[in-house]
Protein backbone atom coordinates (compact mmCIF):
# COMPACT_ATOMS: atom_id res chain seq x y z
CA UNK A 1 243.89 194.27 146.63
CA UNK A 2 241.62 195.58 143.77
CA UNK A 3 241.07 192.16 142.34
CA UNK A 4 240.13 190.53 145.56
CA UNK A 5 238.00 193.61 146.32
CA UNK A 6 236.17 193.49 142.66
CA UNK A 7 236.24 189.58 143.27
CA UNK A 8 234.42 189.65 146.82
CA UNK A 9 232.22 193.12 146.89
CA UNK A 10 231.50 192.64 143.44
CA UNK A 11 229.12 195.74 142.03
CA UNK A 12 228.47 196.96 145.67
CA UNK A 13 231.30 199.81 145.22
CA UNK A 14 233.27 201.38 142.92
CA UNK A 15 236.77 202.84 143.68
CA UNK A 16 237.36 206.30 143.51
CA UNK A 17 241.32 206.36 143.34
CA UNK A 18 243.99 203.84 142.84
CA UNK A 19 247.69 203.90 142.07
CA UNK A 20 248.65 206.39 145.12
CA UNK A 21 250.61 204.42 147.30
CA UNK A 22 249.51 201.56 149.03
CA UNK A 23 246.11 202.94 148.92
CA UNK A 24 242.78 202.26 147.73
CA UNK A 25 240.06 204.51 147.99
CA UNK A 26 236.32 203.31 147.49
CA UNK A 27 232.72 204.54 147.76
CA UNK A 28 229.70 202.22 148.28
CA UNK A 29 226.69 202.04 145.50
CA UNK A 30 224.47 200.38 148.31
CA UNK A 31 223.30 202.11 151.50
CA UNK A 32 225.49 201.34 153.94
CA UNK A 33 225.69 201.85 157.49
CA UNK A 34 229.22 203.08 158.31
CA UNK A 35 228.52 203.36 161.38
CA UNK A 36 227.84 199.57 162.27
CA UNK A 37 230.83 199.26 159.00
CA UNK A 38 233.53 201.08 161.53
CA UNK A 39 232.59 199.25 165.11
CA UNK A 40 232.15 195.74 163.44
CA UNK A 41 236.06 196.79 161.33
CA UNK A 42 237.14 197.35 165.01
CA UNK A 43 235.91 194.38 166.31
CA UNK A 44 237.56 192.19 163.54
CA UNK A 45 240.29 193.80 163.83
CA UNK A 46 240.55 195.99 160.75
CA UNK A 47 241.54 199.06 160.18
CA UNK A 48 239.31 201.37 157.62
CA UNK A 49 239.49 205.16 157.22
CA UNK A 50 236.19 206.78 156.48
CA UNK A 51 236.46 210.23 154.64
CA UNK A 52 233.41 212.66 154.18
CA UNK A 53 233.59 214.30 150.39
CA UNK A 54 230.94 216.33 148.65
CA UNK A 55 228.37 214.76 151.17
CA UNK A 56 229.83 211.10 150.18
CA UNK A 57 231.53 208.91 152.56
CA UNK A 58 234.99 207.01 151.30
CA UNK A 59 236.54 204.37 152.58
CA UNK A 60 240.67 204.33 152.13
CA UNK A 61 241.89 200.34 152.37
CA UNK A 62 245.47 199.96 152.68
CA UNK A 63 247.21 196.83 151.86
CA UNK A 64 250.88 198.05 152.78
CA UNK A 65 251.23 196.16 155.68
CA UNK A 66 250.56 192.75 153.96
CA UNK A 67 252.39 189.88 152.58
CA UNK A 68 250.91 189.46 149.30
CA UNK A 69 249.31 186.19 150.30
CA UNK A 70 247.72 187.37 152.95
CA UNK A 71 245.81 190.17 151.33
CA UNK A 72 242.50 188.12 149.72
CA UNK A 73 242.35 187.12 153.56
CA UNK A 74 242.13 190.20 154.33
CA UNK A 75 239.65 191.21 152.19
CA UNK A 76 237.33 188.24 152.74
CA UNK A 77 237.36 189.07 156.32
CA UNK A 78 235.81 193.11 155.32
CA UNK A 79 233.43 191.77 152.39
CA UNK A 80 231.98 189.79 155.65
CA UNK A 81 231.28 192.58 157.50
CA UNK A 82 230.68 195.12 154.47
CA UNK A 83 227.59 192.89 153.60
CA UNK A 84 226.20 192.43 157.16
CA UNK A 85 226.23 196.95 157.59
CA UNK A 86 224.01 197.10 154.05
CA UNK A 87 220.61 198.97 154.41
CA UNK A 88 217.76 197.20 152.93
């Protein structure tokens, strides 16, 4: 999952914590509106988990429920809608 996400959000995030299960936990560098993020994740479908910390919103992706070959699909499907919730 961290080289599709890295491949398809490129420089918009960075991750916060890897390695911990089937978890990974990221943070946006853009403004984003997680509000609009979590009802379009519903609509499509996907499941994201937004955590407040020190006044920063995180975003926990899990990939455990994924064949391997399924998981770029996966995160081709949130890049979409992570780009369309961006503030300009």
């Amino acid at each position: 999952m961290k080289e599709f996400l890295l491949k398809y959000l490129k420089d918009s995030f960075k991750i916060i914590r890897e390695g911990s299960g089937l978890t990974i936990l990221i943070q946006a560098k853009l403004n984003i509106d997680f509000e609009k993020l979590q009802d379009k994740a519903i609509e499509k479908n996907i499941k994201i988990y937004l955590y407040t910390y020190k006044n920063t919103i995180l975003i926990s992706m899990g990939f455990g429920g994924f064949k391997e070959e399924e998981i770029e699909k996966a995160v081709i499907a949130f890049s979409k809608i992570w780009f369309e919730c961006i503030n300009l």
